[in-house]
Each structure stands twice: as structure tokens, then as C-alpha cells.
C-alpha atoms as a PDB file:
ATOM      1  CA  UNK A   1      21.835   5.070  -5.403  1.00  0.00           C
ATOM      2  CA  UNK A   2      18.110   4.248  -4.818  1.00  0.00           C
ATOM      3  CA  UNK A   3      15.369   6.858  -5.324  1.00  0.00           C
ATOM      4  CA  UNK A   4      14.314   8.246  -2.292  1.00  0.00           C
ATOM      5  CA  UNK A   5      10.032   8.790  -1.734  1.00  0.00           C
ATOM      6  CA  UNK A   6       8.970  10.213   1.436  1.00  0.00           C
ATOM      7  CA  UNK A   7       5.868  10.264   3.091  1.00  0.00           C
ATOM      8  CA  UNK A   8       5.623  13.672   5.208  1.00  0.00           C
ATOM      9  CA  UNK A   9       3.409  15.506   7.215  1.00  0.00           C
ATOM     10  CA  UNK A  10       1.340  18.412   6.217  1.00  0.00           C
ATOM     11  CA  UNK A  11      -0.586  20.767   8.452  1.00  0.00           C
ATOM     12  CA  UNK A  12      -3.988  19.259   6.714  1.00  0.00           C
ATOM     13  CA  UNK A  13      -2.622  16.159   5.150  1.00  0.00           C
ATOM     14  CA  UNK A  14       0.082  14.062   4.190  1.00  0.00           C
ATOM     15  CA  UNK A  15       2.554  14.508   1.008  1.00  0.00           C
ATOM     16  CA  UNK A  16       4.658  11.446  -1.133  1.00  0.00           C
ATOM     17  CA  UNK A  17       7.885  13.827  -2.182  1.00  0.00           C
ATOM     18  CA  UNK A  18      10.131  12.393  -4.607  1.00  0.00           C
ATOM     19  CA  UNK A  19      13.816  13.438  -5.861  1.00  0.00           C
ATOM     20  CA  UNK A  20      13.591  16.912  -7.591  1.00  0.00           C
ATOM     21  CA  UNK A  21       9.479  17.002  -7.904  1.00  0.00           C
ATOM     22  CA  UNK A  22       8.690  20.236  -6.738  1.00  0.00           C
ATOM     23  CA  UNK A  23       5.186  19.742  -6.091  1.00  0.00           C
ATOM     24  CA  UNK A  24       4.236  16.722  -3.636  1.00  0.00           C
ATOM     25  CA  UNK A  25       1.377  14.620  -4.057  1.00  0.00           C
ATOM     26  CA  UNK A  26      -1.078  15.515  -1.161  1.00  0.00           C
ATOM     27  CA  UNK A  27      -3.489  12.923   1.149  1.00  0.00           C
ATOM     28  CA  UNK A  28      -6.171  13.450   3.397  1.00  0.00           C
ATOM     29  CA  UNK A  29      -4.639  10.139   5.299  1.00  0.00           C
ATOM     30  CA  UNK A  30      -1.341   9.038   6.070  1.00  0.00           C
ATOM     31  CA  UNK A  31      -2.366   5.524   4.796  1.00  0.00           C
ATOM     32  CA  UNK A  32      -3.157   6.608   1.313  1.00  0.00           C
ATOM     33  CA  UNK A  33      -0.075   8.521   1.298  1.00  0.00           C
ATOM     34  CA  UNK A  34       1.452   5.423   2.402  1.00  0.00           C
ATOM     35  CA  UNK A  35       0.140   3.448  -0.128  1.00  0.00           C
ATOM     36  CA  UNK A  36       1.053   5.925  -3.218  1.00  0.00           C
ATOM     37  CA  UNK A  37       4.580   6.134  -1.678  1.00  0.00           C
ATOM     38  CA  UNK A  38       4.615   2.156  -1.968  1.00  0.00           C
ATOM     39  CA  UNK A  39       2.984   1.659  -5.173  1.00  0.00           C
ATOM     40  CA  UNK A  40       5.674   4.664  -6.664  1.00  0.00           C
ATOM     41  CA  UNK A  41       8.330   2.641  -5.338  1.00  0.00           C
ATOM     42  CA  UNK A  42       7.062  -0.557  -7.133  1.00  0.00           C
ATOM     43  CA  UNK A  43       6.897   0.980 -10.216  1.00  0.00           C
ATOM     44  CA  UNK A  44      10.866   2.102 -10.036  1.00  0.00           C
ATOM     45  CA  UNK A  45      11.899  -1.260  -9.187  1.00  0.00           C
ATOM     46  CA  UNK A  46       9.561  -3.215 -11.824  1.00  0.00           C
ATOM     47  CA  UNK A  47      11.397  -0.224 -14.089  1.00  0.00           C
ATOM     48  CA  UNK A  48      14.827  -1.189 -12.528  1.00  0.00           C
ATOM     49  CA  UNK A  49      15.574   1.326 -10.708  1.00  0.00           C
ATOM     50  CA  UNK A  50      15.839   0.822  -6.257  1.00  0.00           C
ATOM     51  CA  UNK A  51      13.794   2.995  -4.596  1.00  0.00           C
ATOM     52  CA  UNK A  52      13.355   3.617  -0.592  1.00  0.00           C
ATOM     53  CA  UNK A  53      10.137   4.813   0.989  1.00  0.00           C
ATOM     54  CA  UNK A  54      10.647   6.670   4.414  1.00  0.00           C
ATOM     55  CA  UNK A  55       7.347   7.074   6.857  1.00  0.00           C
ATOM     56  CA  UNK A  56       8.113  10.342   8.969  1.00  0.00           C
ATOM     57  CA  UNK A  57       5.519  10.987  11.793  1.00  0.00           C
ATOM     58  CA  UNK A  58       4.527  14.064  12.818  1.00  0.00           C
ATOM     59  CA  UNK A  59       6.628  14.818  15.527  1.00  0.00           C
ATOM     60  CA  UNK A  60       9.770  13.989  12.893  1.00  0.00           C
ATOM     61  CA  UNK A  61      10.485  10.584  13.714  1.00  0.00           C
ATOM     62  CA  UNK A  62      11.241   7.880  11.086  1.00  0.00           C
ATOM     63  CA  UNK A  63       8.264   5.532  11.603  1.00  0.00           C
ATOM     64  CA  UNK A  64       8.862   2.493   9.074  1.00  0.00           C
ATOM     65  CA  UNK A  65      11.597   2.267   6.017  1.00  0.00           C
ATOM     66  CA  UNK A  66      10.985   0.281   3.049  1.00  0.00           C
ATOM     67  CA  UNK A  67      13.736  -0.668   0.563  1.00  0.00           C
ATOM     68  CA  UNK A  68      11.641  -1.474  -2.982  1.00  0.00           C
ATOM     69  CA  UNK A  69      15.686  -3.486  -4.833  1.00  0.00           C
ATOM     70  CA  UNK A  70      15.384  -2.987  -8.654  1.00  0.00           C
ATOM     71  CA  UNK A  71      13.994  -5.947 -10.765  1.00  0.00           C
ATOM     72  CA  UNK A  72      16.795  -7.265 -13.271  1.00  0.00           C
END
């Protein structure tokens, strides 16, 4: 099963949640947010594990859905 990273809206900002991490990372911008999310989901798949970034907008919809497959 692939690690799941999601890139949510705050009410002054943006947080990249991952698995059991209690505390999110949190962005000013929903492109930097983006970009950790990515970047996190590189570094599970370089370590060989699959990992799937999900953009939610603000009004809950998914907005993009990227599948990062694990490196052998």
C-alpha cells in the first residue's frame, strides 16, 4: 500500500499531512505545499517505498493526484 501525502487547506495556509504525523507541515501557498508534498513523495520512492500525493482545493475537491511507484 503506497504512503498517502496530502496537500490540504488551512484557514491561513496550506498543510502536507502524512500517515500518522500528527503535526502537518504548514505553507503560506498552495504551490509550496505542493512542492514539499512532491519532493516527500520522491524521497519514499527513491527509498522504495510508493507514495501518492492528493491536491484537495478548498471547497474539498480532489484537484490533481500523483502516484510517486517505488524505485527497485
Amino acid at each position: 500500500m503506497p504512503h498517502l501525502i496530502r496537500v490540504e487547506p488551512l484557514a491561513n495556509g496550506w498543510a502536507v499531512r502524512h500517515g500518522d504525523v500528527e503535526n502537518p507541515q504548514v505553507f503560506a501557498s498552495g504551490a509550496k505545499a505542493e512542492t514539499a508534498a512532491m519532493r516527500l513523495g520522491e524521497r519514499l520512492a527513491d527509498a522504495g517505498n510508493s507514495a501518492e500525493v492528493r491536491i484537495i482545493l478548498r471547497d474539498g475537491r480532489l484537484a490533481g493526484r500523483f502516484v510517486c511507484p517505488a524505485v527497485a
